[in-house]
Protein backbone atom coordinates (compact mmCIF):
# COMPACT_ATOMS: atom_id res chain seq x y z
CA UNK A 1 -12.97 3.70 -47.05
CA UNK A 2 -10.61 6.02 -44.84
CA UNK A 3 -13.65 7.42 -43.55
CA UNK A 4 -15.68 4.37 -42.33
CA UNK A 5 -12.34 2.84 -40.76
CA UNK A 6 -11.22 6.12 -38.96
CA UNK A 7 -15.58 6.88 -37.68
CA UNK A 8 -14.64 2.88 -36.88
CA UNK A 9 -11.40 3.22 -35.11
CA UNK A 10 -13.09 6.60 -32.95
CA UNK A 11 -16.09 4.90 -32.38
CA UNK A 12 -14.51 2.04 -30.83
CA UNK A 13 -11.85 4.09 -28.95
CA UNK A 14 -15.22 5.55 -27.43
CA UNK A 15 -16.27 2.53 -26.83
CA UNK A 16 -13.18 1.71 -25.11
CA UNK A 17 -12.93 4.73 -23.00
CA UNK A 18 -16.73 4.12 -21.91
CA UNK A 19 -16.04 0.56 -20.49
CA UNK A 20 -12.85 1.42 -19.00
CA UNK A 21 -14.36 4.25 -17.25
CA UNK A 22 -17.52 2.45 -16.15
CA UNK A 23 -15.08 -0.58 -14.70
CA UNK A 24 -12.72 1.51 -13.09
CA UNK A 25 -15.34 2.88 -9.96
CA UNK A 26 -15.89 -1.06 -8.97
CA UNK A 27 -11.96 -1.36 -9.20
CA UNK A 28 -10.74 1.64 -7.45
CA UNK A 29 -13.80 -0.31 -4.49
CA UNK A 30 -12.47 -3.35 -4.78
CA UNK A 31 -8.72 -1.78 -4.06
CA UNK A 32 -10.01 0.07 -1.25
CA UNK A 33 -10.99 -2.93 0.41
CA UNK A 34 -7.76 -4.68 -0.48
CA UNK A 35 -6.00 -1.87 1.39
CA UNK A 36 -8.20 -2.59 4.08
CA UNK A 37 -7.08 -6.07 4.45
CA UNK A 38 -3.62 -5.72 3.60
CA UNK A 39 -2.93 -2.44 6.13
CA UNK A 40 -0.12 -0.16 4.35
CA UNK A 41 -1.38 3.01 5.97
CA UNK A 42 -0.70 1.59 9.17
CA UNK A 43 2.78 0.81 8.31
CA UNK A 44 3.74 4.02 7.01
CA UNK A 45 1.56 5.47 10.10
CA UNK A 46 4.86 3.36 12.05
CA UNK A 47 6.94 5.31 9.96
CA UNK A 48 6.16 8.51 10.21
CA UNK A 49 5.87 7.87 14.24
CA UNK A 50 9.49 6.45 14.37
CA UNK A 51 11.01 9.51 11.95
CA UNK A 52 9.44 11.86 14.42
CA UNK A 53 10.97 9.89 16.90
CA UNK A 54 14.27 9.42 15.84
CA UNK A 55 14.75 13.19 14.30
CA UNK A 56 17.74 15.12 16.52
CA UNK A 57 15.37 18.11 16.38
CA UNK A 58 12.96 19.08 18.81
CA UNK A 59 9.54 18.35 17.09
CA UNK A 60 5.85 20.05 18.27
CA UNK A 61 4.30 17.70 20.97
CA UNK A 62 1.76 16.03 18.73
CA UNK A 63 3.34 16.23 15.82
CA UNK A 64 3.36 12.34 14.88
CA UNK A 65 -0.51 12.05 15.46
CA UNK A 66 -0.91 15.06 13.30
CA UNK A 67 0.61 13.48 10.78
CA UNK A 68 -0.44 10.64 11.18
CA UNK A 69 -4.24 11.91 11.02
CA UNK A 70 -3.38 13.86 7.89
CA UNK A 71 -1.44 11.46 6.12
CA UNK A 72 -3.97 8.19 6.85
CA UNK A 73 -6.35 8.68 3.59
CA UNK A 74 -4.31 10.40 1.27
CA UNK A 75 -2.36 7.12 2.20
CA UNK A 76 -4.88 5.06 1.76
CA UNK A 77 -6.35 6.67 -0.96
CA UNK A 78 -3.14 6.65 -2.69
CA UNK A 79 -1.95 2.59 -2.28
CA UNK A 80 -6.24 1.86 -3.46
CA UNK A 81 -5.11 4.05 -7.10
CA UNK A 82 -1.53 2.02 -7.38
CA UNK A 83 -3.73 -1.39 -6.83
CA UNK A 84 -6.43 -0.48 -9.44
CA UNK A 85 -3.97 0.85 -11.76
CA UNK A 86 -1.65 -2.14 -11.62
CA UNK A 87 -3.50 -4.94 -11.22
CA UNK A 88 -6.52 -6.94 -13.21
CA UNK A 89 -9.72 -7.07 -11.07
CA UNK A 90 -9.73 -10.26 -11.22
CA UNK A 91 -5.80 -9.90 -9.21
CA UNK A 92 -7.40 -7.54 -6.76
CA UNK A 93 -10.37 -10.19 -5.89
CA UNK A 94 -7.71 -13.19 -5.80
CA UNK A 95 -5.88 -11.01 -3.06
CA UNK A 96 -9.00 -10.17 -1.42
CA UNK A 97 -9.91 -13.56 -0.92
CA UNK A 98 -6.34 -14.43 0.42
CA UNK A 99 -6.24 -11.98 2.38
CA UNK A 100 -9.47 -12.49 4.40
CA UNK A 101 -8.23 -16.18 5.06
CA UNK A 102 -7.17 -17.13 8.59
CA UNK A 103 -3.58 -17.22 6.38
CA UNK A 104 -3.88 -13.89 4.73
CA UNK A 105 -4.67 -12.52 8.16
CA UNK A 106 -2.10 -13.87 9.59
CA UNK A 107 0.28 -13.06 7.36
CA UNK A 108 -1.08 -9.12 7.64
CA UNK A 109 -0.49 -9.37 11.29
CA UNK A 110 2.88 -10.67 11.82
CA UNK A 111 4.48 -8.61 9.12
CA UNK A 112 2.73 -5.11 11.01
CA UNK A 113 4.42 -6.87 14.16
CA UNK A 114 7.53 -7.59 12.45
CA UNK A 115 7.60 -3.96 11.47
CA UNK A 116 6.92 -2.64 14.72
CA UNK A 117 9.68 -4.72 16.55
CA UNK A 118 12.07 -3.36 14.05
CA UNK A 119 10.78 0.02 14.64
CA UNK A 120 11.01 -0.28 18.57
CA UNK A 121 14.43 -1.95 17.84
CA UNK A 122 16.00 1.06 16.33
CA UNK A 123 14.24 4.10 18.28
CA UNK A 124 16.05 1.76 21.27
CA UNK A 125 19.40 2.25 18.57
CA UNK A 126 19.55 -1.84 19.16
CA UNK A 127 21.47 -3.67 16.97
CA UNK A 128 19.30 -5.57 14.33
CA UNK A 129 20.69 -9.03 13.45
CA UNK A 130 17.80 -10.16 11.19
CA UNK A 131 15.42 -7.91 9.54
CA UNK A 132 14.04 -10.71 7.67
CA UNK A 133 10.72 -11.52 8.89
CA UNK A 134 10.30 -15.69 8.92
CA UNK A 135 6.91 -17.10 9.14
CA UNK A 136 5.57 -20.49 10.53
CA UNK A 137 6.09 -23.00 7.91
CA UNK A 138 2.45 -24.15 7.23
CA UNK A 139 2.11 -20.39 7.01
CA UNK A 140 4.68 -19.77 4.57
CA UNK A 141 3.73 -22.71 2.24
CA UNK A 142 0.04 -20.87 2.10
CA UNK A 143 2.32 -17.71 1.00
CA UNK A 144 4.33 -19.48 -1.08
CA UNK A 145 1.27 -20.94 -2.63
CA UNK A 146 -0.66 -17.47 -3.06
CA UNK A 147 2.92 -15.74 -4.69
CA UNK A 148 2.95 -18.22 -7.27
CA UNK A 149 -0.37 -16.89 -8.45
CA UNK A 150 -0.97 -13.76 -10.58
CA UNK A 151 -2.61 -11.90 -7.86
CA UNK A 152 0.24 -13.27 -5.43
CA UNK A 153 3.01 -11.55 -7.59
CA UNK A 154 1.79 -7.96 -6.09
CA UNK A 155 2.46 -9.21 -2.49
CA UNK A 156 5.44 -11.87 -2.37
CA UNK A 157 9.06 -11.46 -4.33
CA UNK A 158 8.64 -8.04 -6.59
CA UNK A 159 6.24 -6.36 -4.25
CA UNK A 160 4.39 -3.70 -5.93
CA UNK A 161 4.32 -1.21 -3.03
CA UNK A 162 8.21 -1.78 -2.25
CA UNK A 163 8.65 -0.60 -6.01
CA UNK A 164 10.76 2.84 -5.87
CA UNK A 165 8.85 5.15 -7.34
CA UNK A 166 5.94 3.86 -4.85
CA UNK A 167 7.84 4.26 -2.10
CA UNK A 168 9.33 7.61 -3.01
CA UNK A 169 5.38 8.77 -3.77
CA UNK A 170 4.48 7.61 -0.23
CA UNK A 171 7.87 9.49 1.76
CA UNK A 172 6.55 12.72 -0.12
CA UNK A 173 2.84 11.89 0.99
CA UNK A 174 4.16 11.91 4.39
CA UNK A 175 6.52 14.93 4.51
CA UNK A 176 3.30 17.17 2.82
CA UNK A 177 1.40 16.26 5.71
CA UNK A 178 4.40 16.47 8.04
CA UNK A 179 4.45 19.96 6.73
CA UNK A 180 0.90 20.91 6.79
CA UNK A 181 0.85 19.64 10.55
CA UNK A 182 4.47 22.03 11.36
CA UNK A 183 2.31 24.70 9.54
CA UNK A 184 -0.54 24.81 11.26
CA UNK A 185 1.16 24.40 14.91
CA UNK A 186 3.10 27.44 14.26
């Protein structure tokens, strides 16, 4: 009896594996084209421009496009693996299809110009009275709307890429290819 339940319990552990495997290539797709649509590379691509920016030292002319160049898929590549590994399929389609609305897109695009103003803001050492980014209300009733959801819960509130260890993943991401950039123009 041991027998048949443990050849039992490995077979379907194999089993398992094999379908978890097998869905996990059209997953770690369907989070690349999220991170199409929803553009983090391109904010941390404004963050790495604005550190190089802002740093008292004299930097390598070129430095921030290096980086920028060698950061941009690990990036990418990196924010596709957190999607797939934290959310359902089924989440990542939901946010697809928000996110190629006229609202999802707009939502994409004011929060990368949001981000931008704050950058310019601060490389100009301006006082910042309201980093809170505040969107049109029929906008923000869509977003409200789309957070409420499952797949919303990623994006609005508890965002999964503002989570800490994310975002400490991401600064070392960028200082590697910071460094590899300060190498090489040496």
């Amino acid at each position: 009896m041991k027998r048949v339940l443990m050849a039992f319990m490995v077979t379907a552990a194999g089993v398992t594996a094999a379908a978890h495997a097998a869905g996990s290539a059209p997953t770690i797709e369907v989070a690349n084209e999220l991170v199409s649509l929803v553009k983090p590379h391109e904010q941390e691509a404004m963050a790495i421009r604005f550190m190089i920016a802002v740093t008292p030292m004299d930097m390598p002319p070129g430095l921030a496009d290096c980086t920028v160049k060698e950061a941009t898929p690990v990036m990418r590549s990196y924010f596709a693996s957190q999607f797939a590994e934290n959310m359902s399929e089924r989440e990542l389609r939901e946010s697809i299809d928000f996110f190629q609305s006229p609202a999802g897109q707009a939502v994409v695009a004011l929060r990368l110009e949001h981000e931008q103003s704050l950058l310019e803001a601060a490389m100009r050492r301006e006082q910042i009275a309201d980093e809170q980014l505040h969107y049109p209300a029929p906008l923000q009733k869509e977003l409200d709307a789309f957070g409420a959801t499952a797949a919303g819960k990623f994006f609005v509130g508890d965002e999964l890429l503002a989570r800490e260890a994310i975002r400490t993943h991401a600064s070392d991401l960028r200082s590697e290819a910071m460094a590899k950039c300060l190498t090489s123009s040496k």
